[in-house]
PDB file of N, CA and C in Angstrom:
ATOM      1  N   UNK A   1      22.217   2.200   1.778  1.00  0.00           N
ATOM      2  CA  UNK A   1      22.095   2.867   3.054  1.00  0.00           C
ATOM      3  C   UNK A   1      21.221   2.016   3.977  1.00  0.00           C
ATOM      4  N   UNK A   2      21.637   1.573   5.298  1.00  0.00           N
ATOM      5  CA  UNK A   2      21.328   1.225   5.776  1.00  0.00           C
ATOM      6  C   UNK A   2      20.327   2.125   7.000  1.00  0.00           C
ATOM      7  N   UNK A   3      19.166   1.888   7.378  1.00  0.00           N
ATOM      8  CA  UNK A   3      18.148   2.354   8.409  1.00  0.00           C
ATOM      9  C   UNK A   3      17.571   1.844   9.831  1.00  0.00           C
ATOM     10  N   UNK A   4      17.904   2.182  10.766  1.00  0.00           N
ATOM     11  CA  UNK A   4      17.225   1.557  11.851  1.00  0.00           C
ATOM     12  C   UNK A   4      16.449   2.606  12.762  1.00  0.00           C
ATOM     13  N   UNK A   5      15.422   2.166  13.301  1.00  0.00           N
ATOM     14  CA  UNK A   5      14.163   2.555  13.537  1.00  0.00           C
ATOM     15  C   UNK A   5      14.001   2.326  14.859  1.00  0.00           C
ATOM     16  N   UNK A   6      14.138   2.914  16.219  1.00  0.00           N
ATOM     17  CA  UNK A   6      13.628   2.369  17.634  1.00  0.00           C
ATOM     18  C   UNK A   6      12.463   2.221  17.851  1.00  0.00           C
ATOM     19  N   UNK A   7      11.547   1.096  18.341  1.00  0.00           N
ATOM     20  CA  UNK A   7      10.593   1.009  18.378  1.00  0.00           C
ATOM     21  C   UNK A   7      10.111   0.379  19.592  1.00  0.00           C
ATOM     22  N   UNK A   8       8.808   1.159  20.448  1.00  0.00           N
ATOM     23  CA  UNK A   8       8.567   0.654  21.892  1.00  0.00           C
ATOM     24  C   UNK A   8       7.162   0.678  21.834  1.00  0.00           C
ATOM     25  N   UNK A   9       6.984  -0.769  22.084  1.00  0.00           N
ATOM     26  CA  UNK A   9       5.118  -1.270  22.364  1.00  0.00           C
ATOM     27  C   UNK A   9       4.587  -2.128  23.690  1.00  0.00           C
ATOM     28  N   UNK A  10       3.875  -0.926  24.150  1.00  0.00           N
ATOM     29  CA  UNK A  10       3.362  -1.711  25.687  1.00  0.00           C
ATOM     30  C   UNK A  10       1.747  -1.838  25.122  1.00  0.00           C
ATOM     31  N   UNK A  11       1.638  -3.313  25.488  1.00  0.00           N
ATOM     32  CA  UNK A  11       0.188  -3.450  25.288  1.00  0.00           C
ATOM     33  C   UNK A  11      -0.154  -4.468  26.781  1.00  0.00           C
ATOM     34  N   UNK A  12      -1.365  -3.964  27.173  1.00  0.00           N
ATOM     35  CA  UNK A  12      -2.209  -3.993  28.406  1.00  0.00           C
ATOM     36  C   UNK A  12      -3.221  -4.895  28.128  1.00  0.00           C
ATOM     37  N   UNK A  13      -3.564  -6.038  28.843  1.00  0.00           N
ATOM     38  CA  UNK A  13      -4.783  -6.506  28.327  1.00  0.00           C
ATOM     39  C   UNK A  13      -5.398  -6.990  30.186  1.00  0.00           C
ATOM     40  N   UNK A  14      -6.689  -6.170  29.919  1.00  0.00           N
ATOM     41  CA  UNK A  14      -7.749  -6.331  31.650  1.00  0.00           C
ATOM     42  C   UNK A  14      -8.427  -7.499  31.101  1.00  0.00           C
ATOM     43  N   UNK A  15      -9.076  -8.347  32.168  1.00  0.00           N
ATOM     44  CA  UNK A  15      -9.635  -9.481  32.596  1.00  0.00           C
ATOM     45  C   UNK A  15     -10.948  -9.253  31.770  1.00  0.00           C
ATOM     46  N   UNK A  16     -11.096  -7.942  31.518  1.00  0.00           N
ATOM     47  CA  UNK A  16     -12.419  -7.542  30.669  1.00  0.00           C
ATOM     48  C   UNK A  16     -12.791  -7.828  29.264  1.00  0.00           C
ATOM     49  N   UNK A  17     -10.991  -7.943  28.758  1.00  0.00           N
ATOM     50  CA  UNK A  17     -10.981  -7.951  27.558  1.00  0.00           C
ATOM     51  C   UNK A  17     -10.504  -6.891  27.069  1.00  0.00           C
ATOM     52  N   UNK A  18     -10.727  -5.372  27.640  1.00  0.00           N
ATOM     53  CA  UNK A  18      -9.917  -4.201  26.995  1.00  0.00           C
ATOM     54  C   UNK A  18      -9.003  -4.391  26.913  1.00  0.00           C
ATOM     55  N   UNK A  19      -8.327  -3.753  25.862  1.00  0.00           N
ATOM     56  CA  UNK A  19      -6.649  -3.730  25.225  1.00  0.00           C
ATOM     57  C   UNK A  19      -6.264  -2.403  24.998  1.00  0.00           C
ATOM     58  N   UNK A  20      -5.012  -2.205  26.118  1.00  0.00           N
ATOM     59  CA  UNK A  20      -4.572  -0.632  25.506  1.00  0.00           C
ATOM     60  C   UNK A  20      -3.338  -1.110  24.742  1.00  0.00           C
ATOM     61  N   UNK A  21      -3.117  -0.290  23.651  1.00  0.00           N
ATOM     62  CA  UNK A  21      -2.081  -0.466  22.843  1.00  0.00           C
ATOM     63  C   UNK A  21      -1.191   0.672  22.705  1.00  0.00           C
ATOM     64  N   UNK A  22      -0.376   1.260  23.109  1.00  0.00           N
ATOM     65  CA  UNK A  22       0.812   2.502  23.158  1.00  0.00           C
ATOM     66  C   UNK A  22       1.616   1.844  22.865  1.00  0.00           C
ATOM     67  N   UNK A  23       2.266   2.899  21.700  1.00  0.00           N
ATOM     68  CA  UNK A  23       3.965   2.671  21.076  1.00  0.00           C
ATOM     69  C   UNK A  23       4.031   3.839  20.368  1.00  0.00           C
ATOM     70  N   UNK A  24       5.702   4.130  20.188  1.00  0.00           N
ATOM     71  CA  UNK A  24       6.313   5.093  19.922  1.00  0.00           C
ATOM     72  C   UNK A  24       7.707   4.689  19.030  1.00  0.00           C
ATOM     73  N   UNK A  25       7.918   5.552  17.722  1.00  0.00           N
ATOM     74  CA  UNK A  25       8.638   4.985  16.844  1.00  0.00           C
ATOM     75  C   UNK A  25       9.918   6.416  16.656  1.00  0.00           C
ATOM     76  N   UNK A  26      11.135   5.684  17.405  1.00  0.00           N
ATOM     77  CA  UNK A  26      12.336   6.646  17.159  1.00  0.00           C
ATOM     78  C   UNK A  26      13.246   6.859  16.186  1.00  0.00           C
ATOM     79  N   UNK A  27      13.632   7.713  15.167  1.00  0.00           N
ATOM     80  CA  UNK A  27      15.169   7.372  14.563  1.00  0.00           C
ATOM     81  C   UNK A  27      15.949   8.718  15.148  1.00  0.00           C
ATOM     82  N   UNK A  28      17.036   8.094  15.378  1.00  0.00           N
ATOM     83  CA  UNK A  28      18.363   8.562  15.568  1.00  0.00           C
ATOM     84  C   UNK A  28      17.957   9.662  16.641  1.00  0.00           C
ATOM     85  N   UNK A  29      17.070   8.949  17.962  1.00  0.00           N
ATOM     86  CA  UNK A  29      16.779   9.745  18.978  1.00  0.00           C
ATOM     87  C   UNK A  29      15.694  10.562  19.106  1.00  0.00           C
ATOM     88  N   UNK A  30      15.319  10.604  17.839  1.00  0.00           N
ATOM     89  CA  UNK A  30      14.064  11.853  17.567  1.00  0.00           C
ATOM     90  C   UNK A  30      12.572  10.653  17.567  1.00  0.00           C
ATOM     91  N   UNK A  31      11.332  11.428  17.988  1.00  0.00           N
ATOM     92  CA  UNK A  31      10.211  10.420  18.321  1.00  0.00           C
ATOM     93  C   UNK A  31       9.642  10.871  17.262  1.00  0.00           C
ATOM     94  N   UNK A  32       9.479   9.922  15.629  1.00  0.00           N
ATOM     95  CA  UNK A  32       8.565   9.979  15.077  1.00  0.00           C
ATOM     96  C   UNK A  32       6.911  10.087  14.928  1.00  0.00           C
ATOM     97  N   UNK A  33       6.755   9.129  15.928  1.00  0.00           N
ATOM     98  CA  UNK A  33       5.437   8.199  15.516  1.00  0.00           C
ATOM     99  C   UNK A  33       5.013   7.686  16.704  1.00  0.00           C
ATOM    100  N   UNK A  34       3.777   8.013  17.248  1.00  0.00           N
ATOM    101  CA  UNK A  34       2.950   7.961  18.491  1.00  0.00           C
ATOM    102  C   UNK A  34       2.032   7.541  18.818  1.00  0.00           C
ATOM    103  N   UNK A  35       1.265   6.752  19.202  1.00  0.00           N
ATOM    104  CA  UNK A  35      -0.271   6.332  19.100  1.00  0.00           C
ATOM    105  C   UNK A  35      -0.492   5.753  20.960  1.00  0.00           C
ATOM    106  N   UNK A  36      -1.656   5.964  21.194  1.00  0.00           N
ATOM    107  CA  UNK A  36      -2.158   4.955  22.540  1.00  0.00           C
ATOM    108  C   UNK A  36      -3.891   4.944  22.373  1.00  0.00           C
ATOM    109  N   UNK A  37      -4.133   3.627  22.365  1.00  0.00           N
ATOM    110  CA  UNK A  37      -5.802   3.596  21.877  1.00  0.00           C
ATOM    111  C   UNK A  37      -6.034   2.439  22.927  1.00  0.00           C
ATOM    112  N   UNK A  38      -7.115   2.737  23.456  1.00  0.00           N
ATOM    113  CA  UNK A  38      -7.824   1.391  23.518  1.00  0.00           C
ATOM    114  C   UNK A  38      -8.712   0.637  23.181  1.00  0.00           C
ATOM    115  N   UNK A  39      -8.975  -0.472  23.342  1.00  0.00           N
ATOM    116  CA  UNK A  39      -9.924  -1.255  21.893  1.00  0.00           C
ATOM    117  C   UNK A  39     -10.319  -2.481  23.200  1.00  0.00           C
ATOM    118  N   UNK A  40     -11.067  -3.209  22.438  1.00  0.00           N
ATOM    119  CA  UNK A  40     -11.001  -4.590  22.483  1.00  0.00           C
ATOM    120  C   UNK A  40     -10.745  -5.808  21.860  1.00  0.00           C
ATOM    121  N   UNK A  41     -10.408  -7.018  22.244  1.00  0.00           N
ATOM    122  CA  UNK A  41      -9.385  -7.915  21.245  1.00  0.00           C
ATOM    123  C   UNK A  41     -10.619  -7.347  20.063  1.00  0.00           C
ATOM    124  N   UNK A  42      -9.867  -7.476  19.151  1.00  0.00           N
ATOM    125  CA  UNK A  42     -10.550  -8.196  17.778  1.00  0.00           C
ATOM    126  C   UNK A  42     -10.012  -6.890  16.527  1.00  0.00           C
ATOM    127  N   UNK A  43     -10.512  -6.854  16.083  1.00  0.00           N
ATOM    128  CA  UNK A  43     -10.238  -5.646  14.334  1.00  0.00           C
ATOM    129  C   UNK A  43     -10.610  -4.086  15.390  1.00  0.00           C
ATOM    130  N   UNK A  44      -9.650  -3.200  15.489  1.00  0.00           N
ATOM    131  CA  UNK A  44     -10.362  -1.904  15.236  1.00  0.00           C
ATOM    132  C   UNK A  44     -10.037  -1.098  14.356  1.00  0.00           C
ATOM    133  N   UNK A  45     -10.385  -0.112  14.955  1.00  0.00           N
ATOM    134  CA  UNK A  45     -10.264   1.181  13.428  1.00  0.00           C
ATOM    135  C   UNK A  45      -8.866   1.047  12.608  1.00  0.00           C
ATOM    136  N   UNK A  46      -7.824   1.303  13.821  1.00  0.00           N
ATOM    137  CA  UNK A  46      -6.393   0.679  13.102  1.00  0.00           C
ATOM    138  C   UNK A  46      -5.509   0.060  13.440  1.00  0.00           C
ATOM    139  N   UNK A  47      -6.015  -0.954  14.346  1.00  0.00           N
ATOM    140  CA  UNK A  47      -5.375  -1.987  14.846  1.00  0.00           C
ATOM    141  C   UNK A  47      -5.686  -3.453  15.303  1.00  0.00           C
ATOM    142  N   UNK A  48      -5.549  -4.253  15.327  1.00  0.00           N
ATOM    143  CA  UNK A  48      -5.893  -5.652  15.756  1.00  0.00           C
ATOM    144  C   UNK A  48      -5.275  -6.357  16.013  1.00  0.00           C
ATOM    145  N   UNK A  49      -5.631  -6.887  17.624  1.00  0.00           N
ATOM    146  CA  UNK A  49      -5.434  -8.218  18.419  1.00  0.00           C
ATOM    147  C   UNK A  49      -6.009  -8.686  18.059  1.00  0.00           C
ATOM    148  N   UNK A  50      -5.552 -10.110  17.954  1.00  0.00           N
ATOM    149  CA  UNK A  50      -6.301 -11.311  18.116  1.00  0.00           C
ATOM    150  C   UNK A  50      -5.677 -12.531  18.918  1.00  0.00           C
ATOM    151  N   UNK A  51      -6.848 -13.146  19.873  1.00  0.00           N
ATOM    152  CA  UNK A  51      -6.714 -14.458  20.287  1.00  0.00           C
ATOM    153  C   UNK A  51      -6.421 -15.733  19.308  1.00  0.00           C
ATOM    154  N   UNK A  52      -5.092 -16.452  19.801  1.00  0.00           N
ATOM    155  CA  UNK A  52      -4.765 -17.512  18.199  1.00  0.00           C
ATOM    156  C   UNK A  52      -4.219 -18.544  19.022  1.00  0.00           C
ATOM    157  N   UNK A  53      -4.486 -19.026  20.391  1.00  0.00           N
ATOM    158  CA  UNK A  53      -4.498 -20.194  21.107  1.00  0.00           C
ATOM    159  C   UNK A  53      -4.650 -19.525  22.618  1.00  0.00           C
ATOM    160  N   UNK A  54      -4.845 -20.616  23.640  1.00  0.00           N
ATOM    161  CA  UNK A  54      -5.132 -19.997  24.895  1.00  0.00           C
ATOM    162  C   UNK A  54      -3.838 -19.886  25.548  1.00  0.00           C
ATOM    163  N   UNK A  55      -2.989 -19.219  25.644  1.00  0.00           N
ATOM    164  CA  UNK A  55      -2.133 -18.330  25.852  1.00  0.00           C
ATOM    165  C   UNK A  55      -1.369 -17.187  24.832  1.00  0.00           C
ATOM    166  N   UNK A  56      -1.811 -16.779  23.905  1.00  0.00           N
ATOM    167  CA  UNK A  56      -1.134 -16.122  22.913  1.00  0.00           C
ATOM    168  C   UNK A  56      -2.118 -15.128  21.909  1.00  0.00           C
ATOM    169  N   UNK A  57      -1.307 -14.117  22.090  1.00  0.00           N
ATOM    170  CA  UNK A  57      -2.288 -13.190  20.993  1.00  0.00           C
ATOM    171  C   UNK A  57      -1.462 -12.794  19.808  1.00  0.00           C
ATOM    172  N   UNK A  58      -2.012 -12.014  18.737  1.00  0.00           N
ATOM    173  CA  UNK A  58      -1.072 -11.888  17.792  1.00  0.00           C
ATOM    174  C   UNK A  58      -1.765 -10.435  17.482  1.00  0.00           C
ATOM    175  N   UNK A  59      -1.006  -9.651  16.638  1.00  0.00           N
ATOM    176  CA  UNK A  59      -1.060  -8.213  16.182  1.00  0.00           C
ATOM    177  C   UNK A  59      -0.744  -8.226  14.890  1.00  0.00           C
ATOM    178  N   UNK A  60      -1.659  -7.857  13.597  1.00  0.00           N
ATOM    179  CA  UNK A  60      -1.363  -7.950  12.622  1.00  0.00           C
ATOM    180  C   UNK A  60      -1.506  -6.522  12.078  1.00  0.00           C
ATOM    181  N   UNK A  61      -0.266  -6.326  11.170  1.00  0.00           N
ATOM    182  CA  UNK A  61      -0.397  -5.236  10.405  1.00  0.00           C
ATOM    183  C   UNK A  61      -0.465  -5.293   9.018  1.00  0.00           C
ATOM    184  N   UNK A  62      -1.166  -4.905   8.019  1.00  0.00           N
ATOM    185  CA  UNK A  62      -0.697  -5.004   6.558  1.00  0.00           C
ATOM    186  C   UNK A  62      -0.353  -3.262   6.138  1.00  0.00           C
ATOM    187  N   UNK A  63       0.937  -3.653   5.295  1.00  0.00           N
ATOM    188  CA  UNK A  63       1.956  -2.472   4.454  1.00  0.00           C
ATOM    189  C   UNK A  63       1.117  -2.430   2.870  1.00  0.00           C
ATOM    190  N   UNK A  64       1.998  -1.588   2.340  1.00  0.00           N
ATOM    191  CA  UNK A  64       1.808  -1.803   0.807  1.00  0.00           C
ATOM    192  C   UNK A  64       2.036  -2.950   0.014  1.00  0.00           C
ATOM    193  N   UNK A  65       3.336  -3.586   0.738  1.00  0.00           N
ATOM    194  CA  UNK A  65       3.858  -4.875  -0.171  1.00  0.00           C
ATOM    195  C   UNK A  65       4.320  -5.575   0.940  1.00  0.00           C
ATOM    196  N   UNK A  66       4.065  -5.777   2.155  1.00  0.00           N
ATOM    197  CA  UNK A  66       3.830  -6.733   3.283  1.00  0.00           C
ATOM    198  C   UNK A  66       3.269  -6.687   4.160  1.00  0.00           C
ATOM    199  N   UNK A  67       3.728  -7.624   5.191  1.00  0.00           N
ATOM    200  CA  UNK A  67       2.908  -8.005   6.350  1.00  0.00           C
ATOM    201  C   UNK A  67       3.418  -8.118   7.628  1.00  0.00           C
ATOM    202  N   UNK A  68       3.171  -7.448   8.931  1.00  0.00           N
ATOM    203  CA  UNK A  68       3.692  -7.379   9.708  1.00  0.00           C
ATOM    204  C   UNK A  68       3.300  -8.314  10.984  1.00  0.00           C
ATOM    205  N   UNK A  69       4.351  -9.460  11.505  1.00  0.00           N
ATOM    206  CA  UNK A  69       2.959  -9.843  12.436  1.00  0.00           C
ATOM    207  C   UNK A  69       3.689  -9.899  13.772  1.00  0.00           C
ATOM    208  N   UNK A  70       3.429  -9.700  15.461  1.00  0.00           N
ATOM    209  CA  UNK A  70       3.687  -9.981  16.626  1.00  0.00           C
ATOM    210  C   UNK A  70       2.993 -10.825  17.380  1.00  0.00           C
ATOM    211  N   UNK A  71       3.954 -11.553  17.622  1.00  0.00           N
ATOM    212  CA  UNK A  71       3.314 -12.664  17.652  1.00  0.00           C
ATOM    213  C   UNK A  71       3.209 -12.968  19.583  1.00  0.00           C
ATOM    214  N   UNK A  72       2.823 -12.802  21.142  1.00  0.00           N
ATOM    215  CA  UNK A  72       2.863 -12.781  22.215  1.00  0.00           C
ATOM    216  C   UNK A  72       2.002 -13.837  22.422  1.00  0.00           C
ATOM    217  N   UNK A  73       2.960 -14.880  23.325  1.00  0.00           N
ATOM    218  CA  UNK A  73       2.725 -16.279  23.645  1.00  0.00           C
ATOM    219  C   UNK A  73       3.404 -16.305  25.079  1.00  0.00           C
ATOM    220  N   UNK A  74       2.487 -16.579  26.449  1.00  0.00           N
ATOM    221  CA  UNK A  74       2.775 -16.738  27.085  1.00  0.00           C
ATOM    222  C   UNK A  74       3.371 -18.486  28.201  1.00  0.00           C
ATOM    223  N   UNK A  75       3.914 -18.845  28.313  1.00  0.00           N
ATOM    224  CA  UNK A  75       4.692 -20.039  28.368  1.00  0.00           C
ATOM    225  C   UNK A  75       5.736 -20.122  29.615  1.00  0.00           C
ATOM    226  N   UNK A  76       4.788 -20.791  30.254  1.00  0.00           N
ATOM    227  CA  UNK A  76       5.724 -21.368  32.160  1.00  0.00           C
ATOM    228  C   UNK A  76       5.958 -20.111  32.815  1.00  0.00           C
ATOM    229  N   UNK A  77       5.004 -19.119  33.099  1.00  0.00           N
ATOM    230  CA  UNK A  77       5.290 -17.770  33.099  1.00  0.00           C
ATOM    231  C   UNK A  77       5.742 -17.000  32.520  1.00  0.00           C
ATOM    232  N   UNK A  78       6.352 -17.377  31.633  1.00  0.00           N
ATOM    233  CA  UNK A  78       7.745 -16.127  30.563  1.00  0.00           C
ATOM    234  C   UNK A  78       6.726 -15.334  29.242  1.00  0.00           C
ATOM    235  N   UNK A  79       7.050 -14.443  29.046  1.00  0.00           N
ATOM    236  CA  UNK A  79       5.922 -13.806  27.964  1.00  0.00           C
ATOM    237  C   UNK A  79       7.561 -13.768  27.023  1.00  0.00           C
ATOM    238  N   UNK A  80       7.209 -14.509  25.570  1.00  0.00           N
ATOM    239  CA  UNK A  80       7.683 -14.302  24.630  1.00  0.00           C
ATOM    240  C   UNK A  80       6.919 -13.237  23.416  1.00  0.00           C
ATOM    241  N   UNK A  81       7.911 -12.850  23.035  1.00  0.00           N
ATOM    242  CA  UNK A  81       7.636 -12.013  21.289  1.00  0.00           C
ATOM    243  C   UNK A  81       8.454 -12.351  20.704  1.00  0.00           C
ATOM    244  N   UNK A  82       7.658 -12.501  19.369  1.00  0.00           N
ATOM    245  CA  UNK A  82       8.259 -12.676  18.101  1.00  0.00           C
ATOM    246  C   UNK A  82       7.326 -11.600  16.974  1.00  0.00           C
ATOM    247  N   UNK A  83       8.320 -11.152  16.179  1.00  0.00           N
ATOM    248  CA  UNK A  83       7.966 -10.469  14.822  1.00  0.00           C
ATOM    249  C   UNK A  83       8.349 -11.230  13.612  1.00  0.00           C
ATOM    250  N   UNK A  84       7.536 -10.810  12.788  1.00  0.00           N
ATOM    251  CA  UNK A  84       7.992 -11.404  11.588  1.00  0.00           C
ATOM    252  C   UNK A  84       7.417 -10.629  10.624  1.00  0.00           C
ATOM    253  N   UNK A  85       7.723 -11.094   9.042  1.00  0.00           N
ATOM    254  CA  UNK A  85       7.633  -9.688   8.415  1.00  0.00           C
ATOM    255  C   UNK A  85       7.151 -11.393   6.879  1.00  0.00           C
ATOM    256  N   UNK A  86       6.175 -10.801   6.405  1.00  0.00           N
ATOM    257  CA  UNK A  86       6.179 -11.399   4.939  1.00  0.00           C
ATOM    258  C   UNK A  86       5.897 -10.826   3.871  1.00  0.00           C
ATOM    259  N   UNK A  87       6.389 -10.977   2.440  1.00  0.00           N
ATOM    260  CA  UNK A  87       6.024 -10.164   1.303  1.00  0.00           C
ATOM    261  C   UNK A  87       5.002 -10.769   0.601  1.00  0.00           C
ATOM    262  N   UNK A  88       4.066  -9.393   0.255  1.00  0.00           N
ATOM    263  CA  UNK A  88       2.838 -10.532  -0.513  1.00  0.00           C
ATOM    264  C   UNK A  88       3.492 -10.728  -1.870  1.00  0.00           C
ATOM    265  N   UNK A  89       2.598 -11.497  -2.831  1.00  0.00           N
ATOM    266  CA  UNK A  89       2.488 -11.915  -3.735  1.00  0.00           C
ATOM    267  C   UNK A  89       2.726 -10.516  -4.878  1.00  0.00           C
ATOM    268  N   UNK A  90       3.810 -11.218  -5.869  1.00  0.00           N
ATOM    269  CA  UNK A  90       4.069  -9.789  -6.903  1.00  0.00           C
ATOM    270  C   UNK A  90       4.676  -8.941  -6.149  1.00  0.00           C
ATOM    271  N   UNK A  91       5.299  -9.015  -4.757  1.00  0.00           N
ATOM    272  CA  UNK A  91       6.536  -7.521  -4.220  1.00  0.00           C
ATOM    273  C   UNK A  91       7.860  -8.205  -4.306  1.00  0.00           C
ATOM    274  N   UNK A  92       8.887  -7.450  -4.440  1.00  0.00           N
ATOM    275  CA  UNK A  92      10.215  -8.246  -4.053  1.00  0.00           C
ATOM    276  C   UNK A  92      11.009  -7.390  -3.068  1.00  0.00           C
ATOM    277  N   UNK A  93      10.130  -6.218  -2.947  1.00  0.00           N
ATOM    278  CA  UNK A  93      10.885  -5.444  -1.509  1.00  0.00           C
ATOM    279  C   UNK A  93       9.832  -4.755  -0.528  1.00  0.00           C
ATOM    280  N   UNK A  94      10.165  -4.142   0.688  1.00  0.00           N
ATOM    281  CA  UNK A  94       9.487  -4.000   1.185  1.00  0.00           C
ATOM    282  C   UNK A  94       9.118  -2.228   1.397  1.00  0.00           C
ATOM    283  N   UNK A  95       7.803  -1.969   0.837  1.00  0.00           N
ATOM    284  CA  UNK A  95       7.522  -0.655   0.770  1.00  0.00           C
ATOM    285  C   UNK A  95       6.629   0.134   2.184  1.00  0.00           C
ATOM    286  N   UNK A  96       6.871   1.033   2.142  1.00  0.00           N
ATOM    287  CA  UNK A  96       6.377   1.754   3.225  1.00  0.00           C
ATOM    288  C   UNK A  96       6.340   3.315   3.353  1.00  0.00           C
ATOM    289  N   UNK A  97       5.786   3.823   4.368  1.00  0.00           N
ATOM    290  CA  UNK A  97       5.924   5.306   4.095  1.00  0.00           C
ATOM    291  C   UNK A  97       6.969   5.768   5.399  1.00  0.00           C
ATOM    292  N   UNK A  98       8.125   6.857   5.351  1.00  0.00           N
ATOM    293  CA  UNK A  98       8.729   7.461   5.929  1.00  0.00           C
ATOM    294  C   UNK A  98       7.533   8.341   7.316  1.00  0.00           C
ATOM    295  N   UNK A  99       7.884   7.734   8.164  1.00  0.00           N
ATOM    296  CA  UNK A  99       7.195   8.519   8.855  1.00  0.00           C
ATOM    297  C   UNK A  99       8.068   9.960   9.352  1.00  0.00           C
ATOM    298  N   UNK A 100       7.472  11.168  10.057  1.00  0.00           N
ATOM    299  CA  UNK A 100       6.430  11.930   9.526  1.00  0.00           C
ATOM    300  C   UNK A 100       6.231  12.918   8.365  1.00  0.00           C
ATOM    301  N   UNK A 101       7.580  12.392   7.519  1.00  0.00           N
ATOM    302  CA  UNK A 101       7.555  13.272   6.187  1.00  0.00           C
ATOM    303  C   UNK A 101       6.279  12.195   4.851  1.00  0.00           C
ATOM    304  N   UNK A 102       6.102  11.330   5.293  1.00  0.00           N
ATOM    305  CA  UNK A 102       5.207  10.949   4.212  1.00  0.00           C
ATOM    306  C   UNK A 102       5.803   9.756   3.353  1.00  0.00           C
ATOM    307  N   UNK A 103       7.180  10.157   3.126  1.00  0.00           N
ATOM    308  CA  UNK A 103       7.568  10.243   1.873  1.00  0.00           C
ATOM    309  C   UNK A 103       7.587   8.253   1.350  1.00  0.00           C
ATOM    310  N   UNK A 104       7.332   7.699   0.433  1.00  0.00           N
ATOM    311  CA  UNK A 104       7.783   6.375  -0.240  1.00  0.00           C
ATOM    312  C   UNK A 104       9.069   5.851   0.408  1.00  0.00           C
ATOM    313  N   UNK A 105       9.488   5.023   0.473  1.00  0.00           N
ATOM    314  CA  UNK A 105      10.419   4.524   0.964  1.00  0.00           C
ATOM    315  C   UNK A 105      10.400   2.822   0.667  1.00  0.00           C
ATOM    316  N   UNK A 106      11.717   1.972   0.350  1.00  0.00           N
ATOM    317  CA  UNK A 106      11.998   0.892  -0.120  1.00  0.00           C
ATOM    318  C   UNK A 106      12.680   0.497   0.549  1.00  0.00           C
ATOM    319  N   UNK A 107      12.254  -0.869   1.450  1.00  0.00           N
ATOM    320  CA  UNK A 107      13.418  -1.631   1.783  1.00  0.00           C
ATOM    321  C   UNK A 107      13.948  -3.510   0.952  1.00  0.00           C
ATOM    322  N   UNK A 108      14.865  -3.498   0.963  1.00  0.00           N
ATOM    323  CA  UNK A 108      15.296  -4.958   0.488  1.00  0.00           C
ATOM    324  C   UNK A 108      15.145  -6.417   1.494  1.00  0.00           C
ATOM    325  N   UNK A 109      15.221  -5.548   2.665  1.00  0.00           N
ATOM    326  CA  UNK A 109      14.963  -6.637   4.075  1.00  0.00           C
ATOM    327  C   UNK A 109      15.177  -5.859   4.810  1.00  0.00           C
ATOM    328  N   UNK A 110      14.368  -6.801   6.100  1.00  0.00           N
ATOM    329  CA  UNK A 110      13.567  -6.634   6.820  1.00  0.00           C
ATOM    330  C   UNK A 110      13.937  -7.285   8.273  1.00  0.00           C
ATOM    331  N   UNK A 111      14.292  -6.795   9.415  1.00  0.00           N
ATOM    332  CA  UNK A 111      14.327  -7.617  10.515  1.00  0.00           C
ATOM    333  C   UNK A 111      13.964  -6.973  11.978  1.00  0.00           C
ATOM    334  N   UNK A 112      13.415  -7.697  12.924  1.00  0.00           N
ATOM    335  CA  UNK A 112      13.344  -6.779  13.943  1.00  0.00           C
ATOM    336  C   UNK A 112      14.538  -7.435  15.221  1.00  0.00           C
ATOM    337  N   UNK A 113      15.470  -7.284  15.591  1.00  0.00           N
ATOM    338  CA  UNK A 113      16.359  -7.339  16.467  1.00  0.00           C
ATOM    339  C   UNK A 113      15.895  -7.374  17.996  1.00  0.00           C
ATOM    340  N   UNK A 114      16.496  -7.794  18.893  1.00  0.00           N
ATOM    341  CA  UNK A 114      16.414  -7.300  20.640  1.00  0.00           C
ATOM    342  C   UNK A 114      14.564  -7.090  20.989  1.00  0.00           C
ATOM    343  N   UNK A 115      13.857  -7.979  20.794  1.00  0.00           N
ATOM    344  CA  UNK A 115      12.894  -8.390  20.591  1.00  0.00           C
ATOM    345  C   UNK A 115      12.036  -8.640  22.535  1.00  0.00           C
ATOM    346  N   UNK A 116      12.151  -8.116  23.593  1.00  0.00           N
ATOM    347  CA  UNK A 116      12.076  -8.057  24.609  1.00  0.00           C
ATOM    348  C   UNK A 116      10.070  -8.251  24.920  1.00  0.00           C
ATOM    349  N   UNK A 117       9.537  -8.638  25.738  1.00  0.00           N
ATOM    350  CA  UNK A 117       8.536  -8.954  26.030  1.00  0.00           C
ATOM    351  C   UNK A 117       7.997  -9.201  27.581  1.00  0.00           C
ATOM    352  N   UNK A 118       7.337  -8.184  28.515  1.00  0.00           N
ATOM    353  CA  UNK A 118       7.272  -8.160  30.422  1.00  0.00           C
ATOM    354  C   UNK A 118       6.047  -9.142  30.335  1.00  0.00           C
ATOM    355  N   UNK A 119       5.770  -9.710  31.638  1.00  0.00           N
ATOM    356  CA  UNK A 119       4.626  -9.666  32.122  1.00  0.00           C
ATOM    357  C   UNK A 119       4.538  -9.015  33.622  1.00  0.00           C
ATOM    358  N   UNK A 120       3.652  -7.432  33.984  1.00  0.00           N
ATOM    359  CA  UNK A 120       3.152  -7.186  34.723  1.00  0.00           C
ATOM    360  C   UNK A 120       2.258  -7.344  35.751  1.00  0.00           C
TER     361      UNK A 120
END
C-alpha cells in the first residue's frame, strides 16, 4: 500500500534572527498535524535551524530509524529546497508514527516530490 502525505512549510526568518516556523500535514484532504513556533536559528525545544553557509539554512529532524533534512539555499535570487531522507545505522526501513492516531507505521522508501520554495 502505497501513502502520500500533503505537506506545507512556511518559515520566516527577520533580520533579528527570529524564525517562525508553521506547517501543516494533510492526508487525503484531512489536516493532520499543525504546529507554528517561533524560535531563533539554532536547537529548540522541537525544532532546529541552522546556518550551514552564508546563504543557506538547513532543518533537521531525527525519526526512530532516520533522518530528515531541508535543506534552503538561496542562489542569484532564487530560493531553492531540497529534502532528503537517510537511514541510520542497523534500520532497513523507515519507521515513524501515524499521525494523529499514534499508531507505528513502516515505510520501505521514502521521497518528497514537487518540492517548491518563495522568497518574500
Amino acid at each position: 500500500m502505497m501513502a502520500t502525505t500533503h505537506h506545507d512549510m512556511t518559515v520566516t526568518l527577520s533580520s533579528t534572527g527570529e524564525l517562525r516556523h508553521s506547517e501543516q500535514r494533510f492526508v487525503n484532504g484531512a489536516q493532520i498535524y499543525a504546529i507554528d513556533e517561533a524560535m531563533h536559528l539554532g536547537k529548540g525545544e522541537k525544532l532546529e535551524w541552522r546556518v550551514v553557509g552564508q546563504k543557506a539554512l538547513v532543518n533537521n529532524r531525527e525519526y526512530k530509524s532516520f533522518w530528515r533534512a531541508i535543506l534552503v539555499t538561496l542562489r542569484n535570487g532564487e530560493c531553492i529546497a531540497q529534502v532528503s531522507y537517510k537511514l541510520k545505522t542497523r534500520f532497513d526501513d523507515y519507521q515513524y508514527t501515524l499521525l494523529p492516531s499514534g499508531i507505528p507505521a513502516v515505510a520501505r522508501s521514502i521521497r518528497a516530490d514537487n518540492v517548491t520554495c518563495t522568497i518574500q
